[in-house]
C-alpha atoms as a PDB file:
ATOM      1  CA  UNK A   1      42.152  31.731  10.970  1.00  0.00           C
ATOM      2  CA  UNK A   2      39.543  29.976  12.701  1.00  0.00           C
ATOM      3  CA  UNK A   3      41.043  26.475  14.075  1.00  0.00           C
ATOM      4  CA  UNK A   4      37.676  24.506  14.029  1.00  0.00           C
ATOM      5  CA  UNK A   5      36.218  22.140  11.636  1.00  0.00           C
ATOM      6  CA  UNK A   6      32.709  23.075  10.958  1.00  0.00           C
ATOM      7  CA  UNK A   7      31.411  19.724  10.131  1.00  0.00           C
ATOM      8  CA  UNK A   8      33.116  18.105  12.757  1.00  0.00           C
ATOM      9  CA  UNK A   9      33.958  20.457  15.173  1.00  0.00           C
ATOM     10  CA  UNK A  10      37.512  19.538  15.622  1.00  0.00           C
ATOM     11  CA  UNK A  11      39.456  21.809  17.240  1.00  0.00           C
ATOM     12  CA  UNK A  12      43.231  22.235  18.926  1.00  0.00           C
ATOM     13  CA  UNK A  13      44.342  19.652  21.267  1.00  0.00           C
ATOM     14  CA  UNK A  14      46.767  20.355  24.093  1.00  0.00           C
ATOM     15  CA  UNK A  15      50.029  18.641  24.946  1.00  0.00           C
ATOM     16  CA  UNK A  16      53.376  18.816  26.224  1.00  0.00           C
ATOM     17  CA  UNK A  17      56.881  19.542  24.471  1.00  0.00           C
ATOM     18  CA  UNK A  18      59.027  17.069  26.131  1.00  0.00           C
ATOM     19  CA  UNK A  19      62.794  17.804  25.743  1.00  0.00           C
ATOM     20  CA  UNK A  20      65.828  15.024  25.959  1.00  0.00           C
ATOM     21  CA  UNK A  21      66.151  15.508  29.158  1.00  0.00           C
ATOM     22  CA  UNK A  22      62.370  15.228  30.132  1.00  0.00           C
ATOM     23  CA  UNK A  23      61.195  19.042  30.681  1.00  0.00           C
ATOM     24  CA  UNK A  24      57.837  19.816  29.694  1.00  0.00           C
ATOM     25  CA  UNK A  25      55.984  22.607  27.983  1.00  0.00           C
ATOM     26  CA  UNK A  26      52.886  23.114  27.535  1.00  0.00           C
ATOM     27  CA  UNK A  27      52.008  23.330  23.444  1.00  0.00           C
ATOM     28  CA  UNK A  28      48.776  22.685  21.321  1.00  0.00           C
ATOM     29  CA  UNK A  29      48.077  20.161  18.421  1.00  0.00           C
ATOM     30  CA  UNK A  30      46.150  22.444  15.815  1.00  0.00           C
ATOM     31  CA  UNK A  31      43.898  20.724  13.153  1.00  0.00           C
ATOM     32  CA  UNK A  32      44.646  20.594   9.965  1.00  0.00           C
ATOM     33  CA  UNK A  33      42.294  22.785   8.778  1.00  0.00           C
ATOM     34  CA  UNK A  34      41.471  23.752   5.198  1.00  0.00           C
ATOM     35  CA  UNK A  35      39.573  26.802   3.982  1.00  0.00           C
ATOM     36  CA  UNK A  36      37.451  25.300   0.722  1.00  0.00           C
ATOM     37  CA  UNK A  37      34.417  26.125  -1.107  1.00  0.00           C
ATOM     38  CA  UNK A  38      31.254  23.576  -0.193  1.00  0.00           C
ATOM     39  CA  UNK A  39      27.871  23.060  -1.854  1.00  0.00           C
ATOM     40  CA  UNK A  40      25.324  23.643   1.235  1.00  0.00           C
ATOM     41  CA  UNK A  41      21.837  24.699   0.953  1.00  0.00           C
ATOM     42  CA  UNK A  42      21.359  24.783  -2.733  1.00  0.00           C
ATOM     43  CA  UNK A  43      24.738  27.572  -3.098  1.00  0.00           C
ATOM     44  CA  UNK A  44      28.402  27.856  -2.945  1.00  0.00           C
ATOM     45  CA  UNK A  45      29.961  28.726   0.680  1.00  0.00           C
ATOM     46  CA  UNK A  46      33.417  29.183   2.091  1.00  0.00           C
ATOM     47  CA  UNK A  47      34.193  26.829   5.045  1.00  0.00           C
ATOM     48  CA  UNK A  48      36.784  25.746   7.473  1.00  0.00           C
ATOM     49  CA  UNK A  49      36.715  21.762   7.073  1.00  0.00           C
ATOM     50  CA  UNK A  50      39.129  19.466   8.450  1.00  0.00           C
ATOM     51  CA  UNK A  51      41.070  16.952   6.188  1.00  0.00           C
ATOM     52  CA  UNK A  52      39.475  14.336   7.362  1.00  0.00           C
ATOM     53  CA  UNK A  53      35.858  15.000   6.649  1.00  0.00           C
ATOM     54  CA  UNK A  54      37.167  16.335   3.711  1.00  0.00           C
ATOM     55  CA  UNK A  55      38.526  12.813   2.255  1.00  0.00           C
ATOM     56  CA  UNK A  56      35.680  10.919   4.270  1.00  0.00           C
ATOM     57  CA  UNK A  57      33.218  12.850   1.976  1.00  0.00           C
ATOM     58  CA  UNK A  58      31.290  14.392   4.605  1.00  0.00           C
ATOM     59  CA  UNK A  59      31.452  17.981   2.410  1.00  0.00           C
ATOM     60  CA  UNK A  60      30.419  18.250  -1.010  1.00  0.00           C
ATOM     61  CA  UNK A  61      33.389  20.455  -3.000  1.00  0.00           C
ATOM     62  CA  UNK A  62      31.980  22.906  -5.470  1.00  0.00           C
ATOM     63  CA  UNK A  63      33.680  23.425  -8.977  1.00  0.00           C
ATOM     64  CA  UNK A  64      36.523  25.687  -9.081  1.00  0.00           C
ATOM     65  CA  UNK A  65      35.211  29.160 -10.704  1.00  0.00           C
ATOM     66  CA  UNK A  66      36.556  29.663 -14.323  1.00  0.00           C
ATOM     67  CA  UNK A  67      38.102  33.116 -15.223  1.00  0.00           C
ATOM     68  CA  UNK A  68      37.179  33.330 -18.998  1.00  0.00           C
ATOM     69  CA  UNK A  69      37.710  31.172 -21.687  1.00  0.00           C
ATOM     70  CA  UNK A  70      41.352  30.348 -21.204  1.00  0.00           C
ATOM     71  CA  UNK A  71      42.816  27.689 -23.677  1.00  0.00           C
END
């Protein structure tokens, strides 16, 4: 899974692990990521958006498809 927001472009940050008694390792921050459906271009795609432009309202979310008439 792609680790970039496409909106944004938010990506992995880097870090260090630092133990209790101060040793570091190198790790990586990942984005939270989410895999939704978008309105772009007058149509329905599948993007990788971050949370945050998510609940900023920088995406438009398309409907969630209905599978028949289920009651």
């Amino acid at each position: 899974m792609s680790r970039v927001c496409s909106v944004c472009g938010k990506g992995p940050g880097v870090g260090n692990t630092v133990s209790h008694a101060n040793n570091k390792s190198r790790r990586r921050f990942m984005a939270n990521v989410q895999k939704i459906r978008v309105f772009e271009n007058g149509g329905v795609r599948r993007k990788y958006v971050c949370t945050r432009c998510i609940r900023s309202g920088f995406v438009k979310k398309a409907p969630v498809k209905s599978f028949g008439n289920i009651e």
